[in-house]
Structures are given as C-alpha cells and as structure tokens.
Protein backbone atom coordinates (compact mmCIF):
# COMPACT_ATOMS: atom_id res chain seq x y z
CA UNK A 1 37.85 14.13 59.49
CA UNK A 2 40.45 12.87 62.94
CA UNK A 3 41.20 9.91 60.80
CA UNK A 4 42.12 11.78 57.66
CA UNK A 5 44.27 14.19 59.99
CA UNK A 6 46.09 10.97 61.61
CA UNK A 7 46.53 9.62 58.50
CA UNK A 8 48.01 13.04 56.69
CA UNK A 9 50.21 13.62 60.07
CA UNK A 10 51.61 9.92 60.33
CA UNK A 11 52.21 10.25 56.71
CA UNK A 12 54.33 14.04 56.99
CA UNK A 13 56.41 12.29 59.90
CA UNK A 14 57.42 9.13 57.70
CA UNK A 15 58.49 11.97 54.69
CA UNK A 16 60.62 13.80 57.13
CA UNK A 17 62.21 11.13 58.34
CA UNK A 18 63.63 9.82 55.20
CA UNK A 19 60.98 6.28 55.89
CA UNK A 20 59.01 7.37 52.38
CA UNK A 21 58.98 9.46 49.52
CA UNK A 22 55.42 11.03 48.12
CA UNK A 23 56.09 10.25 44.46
CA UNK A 24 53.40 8.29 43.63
CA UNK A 25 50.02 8.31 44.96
CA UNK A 26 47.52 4.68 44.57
CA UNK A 27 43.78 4.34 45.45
CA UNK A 28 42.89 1.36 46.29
CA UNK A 29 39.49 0.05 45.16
CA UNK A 30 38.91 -2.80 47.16
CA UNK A 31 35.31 -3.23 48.51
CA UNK A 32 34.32 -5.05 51.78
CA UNK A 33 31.48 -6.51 52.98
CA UNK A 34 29.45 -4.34 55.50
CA UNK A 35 26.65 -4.83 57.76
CA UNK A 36 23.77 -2.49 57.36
CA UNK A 37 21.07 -4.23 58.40
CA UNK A 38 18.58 -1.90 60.42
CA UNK A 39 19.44 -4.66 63.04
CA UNK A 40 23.29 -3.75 63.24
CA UNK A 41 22.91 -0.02 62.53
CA UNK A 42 22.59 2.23 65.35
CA UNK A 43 20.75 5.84 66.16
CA UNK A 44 22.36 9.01 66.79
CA UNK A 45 22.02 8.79 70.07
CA UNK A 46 23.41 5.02 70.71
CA UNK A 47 26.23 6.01 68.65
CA UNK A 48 27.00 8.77 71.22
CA UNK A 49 26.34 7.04 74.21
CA UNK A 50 28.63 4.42 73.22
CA UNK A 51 31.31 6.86 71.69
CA UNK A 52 31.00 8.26 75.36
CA UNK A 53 31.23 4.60 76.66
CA UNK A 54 34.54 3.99 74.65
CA UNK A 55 35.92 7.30 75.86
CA UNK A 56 35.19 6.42 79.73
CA UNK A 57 36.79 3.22 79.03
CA UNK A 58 39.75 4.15 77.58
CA UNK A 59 40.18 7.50 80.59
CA UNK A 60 39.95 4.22 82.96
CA UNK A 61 42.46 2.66 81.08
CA UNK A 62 44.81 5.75 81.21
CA UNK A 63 44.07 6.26 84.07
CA UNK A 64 45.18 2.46 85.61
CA UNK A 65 48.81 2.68 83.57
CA UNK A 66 49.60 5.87 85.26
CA UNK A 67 49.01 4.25 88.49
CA UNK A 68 50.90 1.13 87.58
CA UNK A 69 53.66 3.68 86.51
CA UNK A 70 54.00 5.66 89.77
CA UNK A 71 53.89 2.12 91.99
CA UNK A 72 56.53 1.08 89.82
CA UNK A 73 58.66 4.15 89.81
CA UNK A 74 58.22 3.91 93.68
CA UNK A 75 58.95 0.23 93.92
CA UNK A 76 62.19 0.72 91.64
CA UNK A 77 62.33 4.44 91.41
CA UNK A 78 61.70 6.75 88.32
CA UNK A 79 65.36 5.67 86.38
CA UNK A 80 64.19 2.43 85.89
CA UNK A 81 62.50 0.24 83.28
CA UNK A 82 63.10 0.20 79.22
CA UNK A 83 65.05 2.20 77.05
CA UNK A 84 65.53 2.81 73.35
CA UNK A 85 68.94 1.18 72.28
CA UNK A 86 71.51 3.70 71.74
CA UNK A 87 71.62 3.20 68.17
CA UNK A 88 67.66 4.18 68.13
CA UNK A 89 68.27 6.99 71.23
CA UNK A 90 68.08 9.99 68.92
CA UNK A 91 65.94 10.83 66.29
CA UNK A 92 68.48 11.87 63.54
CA UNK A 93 70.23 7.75 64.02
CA UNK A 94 66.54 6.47 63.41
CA UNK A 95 65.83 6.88 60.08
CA UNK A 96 69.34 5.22 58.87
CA UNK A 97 68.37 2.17 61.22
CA UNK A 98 65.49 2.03 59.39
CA UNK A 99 66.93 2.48 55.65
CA UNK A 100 69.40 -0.34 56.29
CA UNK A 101 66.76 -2.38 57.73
CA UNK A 102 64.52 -2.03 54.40
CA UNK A 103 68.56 -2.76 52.47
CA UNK A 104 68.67 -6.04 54.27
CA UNK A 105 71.84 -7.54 55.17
C-alpha cells in the first residue's frame, strides 16, 4: 500500500532525526462518516480514468513550475531566490532547531 510506505518512510526519517521516539504505538478508533451511496461510488474504470486525470494534471502542474523556474533563473540567474537559514542549512543543526523549538523558550 504507497500510503502505508509514505507513512512508514516519513515516520523512519522523523526517528533518525532525533524529531520522535517509537516507544509507544496508539490506534486510533475514530470512525467517520462516508459516502457510499451507489450514486457517489464509482466503477473500476472511472476510478482509473480519473486516477489518470489526476496524474495528467498534476505532470501539467510540474511541468508549469519548471518553466516558471528556468524564466526565473534567466530573469535573475540560477543563484537567486530562497534559502534555508544557516542555522537550518545542514541536516545534522536541524534536529536541535527542532528539539529546542518543542523546549520552548
């Protein structure tokens, strides 16, 4: 399952950098509403045409922000634009930020 793979990788990166620690483990049974009505559910082949609708839609969008990207880095050139702060430059300063963020002042 991609989401369950997200989830587990998101969840590995937070461990290793110090942002959680996998000592206790919750489910959470909270139910929601959902819409199954055979008016809202969709066939096989509507769910694929729109998956394939999403993708196309999100390529497009990809596919506009590179563009913006090189007119920009040829407007301004390729140095320009945001950076991290130094104190969030490097990965090993990040997860101290973050602990004395969660301290508080």
């Amino acid at each position: 399952m991609a989401l369950g793979d997200l989830f587990e990788q998101t969840v590995k990166a937070a461990a290793d950098a110090g942002l959680v620690k996998l000592k206790h483990v919750s489910v959470d049974g909270t139910k929601v509403k959902a819409y199954a009505s055979k008016h809202r559910a969709m066939s096989y082949e509507r769910m694929l045409a729109e998956e394939k609708r999403d993708r196309e839609q999100i390529d497009r969008w990809f596919r506009e922000v590179e563009a913006n990207d090189r007119a920009e880095d040829k407007l301004y050139g390729k140095e320009s634009g945001w950076r991290l702060p130094p104190h969030l430059a490097t990965p090993e300063k990040r997860p101290e930020v973050h602990r004395e963020d969660a301290e508080g002042p």
